[in-house]
Structure formats: C-alpha cells, structure tokens
N, C-alpha and C. Protein backbone atom coordinates (compact mmCIF):
# COMPACT_ATOMS: atom_id res chain seq x y z
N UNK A 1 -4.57 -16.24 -27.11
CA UNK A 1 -5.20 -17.43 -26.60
C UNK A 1 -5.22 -17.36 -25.07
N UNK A 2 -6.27 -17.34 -24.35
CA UNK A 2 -6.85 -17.01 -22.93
C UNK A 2 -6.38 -18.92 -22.64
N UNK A 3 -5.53 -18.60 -21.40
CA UNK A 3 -4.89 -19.79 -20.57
C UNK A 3 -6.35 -20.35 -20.10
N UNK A 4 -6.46 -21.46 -19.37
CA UNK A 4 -7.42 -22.43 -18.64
C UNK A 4 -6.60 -21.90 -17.14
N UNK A 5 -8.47 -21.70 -16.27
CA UNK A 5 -7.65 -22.20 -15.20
C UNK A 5 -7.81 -22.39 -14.17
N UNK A 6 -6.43 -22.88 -13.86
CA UNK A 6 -5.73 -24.11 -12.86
C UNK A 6 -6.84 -24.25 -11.79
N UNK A 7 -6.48 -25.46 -11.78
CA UNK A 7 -7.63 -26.42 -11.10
C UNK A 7 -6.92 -26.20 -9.11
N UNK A 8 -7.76 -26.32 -8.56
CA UNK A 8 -6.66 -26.50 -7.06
C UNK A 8 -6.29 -27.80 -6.80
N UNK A 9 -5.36 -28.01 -6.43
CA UNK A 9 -4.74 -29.16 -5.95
C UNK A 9 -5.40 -30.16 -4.76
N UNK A 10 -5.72 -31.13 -5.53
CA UNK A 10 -6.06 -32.31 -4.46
C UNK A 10 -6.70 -32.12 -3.47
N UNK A 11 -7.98 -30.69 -4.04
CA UNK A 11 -8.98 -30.64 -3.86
C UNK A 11 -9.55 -29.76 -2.63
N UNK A 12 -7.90 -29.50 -2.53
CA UNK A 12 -8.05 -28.31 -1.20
C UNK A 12 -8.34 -26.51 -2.13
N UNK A 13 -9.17 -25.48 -1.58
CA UNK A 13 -9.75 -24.60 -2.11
C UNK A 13 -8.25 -23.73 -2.44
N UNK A 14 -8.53 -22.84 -3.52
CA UNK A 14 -7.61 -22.13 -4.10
C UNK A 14 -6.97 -21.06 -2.80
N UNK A 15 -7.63 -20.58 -2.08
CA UNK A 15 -7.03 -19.77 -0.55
C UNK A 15 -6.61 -20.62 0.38
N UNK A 16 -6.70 -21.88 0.55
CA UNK A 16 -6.41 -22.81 1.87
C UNK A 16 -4.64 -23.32 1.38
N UNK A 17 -3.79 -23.33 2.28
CA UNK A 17 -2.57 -23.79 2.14
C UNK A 17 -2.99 -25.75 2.07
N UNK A 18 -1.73 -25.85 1.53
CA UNK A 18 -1.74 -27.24 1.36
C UNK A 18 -1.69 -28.28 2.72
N UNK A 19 -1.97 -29.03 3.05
CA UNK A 19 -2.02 -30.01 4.37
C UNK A 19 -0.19 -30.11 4.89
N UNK A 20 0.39 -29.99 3.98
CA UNK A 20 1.76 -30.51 3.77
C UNK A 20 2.19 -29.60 4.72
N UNK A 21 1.95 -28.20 4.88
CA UNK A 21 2.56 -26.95 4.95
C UNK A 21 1.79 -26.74 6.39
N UNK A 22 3.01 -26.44 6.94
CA UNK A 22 2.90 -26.37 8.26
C UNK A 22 3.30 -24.69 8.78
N UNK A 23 1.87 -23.60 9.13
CA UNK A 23 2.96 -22.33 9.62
C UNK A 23 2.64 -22.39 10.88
N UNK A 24 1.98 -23.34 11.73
CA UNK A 24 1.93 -23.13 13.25
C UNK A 24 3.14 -22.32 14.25
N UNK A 25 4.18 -22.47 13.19
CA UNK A 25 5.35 -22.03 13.89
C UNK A 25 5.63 -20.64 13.87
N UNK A 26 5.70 -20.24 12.49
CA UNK A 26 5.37 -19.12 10.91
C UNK A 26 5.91 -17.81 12.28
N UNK A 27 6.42 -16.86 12.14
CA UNK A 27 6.59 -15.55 12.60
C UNK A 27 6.67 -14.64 10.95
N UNK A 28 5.96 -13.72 11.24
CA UNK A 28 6.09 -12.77 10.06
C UNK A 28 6.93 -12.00 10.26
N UNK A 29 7.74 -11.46 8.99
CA UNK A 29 8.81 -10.40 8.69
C UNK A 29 10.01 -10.64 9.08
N UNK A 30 10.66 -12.28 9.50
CA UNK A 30 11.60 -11.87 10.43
C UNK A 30 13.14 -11.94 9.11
N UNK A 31 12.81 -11.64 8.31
CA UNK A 31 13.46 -11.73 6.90
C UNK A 31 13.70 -10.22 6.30
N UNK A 32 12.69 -9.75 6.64
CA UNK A 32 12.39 -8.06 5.90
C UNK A 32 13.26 -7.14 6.27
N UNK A 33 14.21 -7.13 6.91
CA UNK A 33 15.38 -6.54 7.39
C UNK A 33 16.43 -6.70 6.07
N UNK A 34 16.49 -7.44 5.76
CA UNK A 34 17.24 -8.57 4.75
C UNK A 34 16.84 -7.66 3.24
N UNK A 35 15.76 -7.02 3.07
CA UNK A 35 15.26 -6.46 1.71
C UNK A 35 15.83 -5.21 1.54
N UNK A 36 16.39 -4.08 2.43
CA UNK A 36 16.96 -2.71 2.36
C UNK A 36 16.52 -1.85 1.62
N UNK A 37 14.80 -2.28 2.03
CA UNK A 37 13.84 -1.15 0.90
C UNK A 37 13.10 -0.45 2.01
N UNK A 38 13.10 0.76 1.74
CA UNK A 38 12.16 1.75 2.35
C UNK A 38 11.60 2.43 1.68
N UNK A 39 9.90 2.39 1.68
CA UNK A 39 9.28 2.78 0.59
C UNK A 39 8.62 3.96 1.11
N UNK A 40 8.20 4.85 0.50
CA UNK A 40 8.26 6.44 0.94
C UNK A 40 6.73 6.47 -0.13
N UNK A 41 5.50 7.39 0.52
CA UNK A 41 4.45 8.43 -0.59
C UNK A 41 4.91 9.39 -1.24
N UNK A 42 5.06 9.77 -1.97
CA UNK A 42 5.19 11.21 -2.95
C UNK A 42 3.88 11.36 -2.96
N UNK A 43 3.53 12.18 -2.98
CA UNK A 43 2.43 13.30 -2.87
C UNK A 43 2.37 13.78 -4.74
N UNK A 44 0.95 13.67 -4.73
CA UNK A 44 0.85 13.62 -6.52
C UNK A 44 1.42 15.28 -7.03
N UNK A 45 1.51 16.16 -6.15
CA UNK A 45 2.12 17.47 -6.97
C UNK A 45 3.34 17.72 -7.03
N UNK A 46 4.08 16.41 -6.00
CA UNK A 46 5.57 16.56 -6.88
C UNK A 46 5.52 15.49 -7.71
N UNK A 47 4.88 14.41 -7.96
CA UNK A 47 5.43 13.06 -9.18
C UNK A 47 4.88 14.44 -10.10
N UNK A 48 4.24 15.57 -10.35
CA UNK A 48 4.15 16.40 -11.63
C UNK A 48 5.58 17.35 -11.70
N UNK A 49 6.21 17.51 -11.04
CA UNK A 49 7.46 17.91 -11.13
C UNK A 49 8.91 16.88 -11.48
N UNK A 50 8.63 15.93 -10.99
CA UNK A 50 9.92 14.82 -11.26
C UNK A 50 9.09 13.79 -11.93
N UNK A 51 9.78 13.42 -13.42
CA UNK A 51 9.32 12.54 -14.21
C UNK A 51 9.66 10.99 -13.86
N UNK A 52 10.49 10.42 -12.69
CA UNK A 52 10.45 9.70 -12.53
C UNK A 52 11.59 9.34 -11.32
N UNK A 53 11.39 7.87 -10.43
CA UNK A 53 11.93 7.50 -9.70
C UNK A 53 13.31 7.72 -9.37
N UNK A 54 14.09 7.84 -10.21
CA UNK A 54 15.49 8.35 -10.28
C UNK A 54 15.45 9.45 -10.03
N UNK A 55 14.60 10.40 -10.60
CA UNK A 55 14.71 11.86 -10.89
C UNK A 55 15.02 12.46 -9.36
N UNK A 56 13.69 11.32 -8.66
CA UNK A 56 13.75 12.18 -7.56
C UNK A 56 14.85 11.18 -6.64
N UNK A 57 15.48 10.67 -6.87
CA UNK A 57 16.57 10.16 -5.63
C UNK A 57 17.55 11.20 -6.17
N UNK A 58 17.70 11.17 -7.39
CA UNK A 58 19.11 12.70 -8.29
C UNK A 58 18.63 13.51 -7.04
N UNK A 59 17.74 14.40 -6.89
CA UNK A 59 17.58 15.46 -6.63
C UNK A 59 17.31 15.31 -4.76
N UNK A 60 17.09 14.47 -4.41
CA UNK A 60 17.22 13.83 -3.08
C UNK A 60 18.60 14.07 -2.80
N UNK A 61 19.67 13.64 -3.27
CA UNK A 61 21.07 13.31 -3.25
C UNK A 61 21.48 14.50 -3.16
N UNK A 62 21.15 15.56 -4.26
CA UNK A 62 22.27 16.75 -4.33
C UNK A 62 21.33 17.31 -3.46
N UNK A 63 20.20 17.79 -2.76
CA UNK A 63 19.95 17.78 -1.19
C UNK A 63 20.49 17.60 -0.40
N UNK A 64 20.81 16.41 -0.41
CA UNK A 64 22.17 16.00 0.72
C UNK A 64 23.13 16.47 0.68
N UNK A 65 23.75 16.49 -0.35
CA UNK A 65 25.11 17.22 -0.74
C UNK A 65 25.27 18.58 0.00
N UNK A 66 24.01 19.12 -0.59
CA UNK A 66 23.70 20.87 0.12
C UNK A 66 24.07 20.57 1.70
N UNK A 67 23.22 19.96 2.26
CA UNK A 67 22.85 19.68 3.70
C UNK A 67 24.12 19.34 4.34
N UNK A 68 24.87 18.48 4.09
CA UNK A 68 26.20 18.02 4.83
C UNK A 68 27.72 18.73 4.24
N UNK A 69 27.40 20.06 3.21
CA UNK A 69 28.48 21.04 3.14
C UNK A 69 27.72 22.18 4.17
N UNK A 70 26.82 22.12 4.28
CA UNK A 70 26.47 23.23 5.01
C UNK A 70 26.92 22.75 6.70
N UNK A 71 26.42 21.96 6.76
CA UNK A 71 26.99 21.22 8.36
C UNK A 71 28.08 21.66 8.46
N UNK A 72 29.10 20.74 7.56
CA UNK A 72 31.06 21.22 7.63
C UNK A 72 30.93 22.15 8.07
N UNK A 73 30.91 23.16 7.30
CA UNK A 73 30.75 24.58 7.39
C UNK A 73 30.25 25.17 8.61
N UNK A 74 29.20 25.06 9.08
CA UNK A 74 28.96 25.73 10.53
C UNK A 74 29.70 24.69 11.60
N UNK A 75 29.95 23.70 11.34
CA UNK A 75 31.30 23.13 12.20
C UNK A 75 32.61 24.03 12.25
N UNK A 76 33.45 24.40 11.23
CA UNK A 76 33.85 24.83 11.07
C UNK A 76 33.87 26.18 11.79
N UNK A 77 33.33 26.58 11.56
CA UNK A 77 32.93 27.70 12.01
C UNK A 77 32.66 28.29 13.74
N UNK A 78 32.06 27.25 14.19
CA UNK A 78 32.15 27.53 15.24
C UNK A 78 33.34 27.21 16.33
C-alpha cells in the first residue's frame, strides 16, 4: 500500500524552512568534528579484491602492524 503524500505545512513550499526557524545565525559544520568519520574512495579494482568494509580496515590494520615493527626496528638499529 503506496503512503499519501504529506501535504507542506501551513502552506509554506516543501524546500522553504518554516517561519519559526531562524538560521540567520546558522554556521555550518561546527559539530562535524564531533562525528570521527573520515570517509576515504576505494577505487573500483580494489572493492574487486576486498569483499567488504571490514575486509579492508583487517587488512589496513595488519599494514600498520607491518609499518610500525618495521619503524622499531630501524630505530633500533640505528
């Protein structure tokens, strides 16, 4: 059963904010700090190698792993 629909409110158009609502003030993003998402492209010829979102943070991770024993190590070393 296909919903009805919604009418706009008190006659103001479905894109126009309500009269009530005030963003004269409004600054964007100053919240988005607050979300601790950083969203990254994959490139479509690796999503054909890693079946999914996890797959590739797994394999991101033990990357890292590699990367910061290898550091020690030439610390060490020198």
């Amino acid at each position: 059963m296909k919903k009805a629909p919604r009418k706009a409110a008190r006659g103001v158009a479905r894109d126009e904010a309500l009269p009530e609502y005030d963003f004269s003030r409004a600054r964007r993003g100053t919240h988005a700090h607050l979300a601790n998402v950083h969203a990254v492209t994959i490139d479509p010829d690796v999503w054909t190698v890693f079946p999914s979102a996890k797959a590739i943070n797994d394999a991101l991770r033990a990357a890292a792993r590699i990367v910061k024993q290898a550091q020690s190590r030439d610390r060490g070393a020198a």
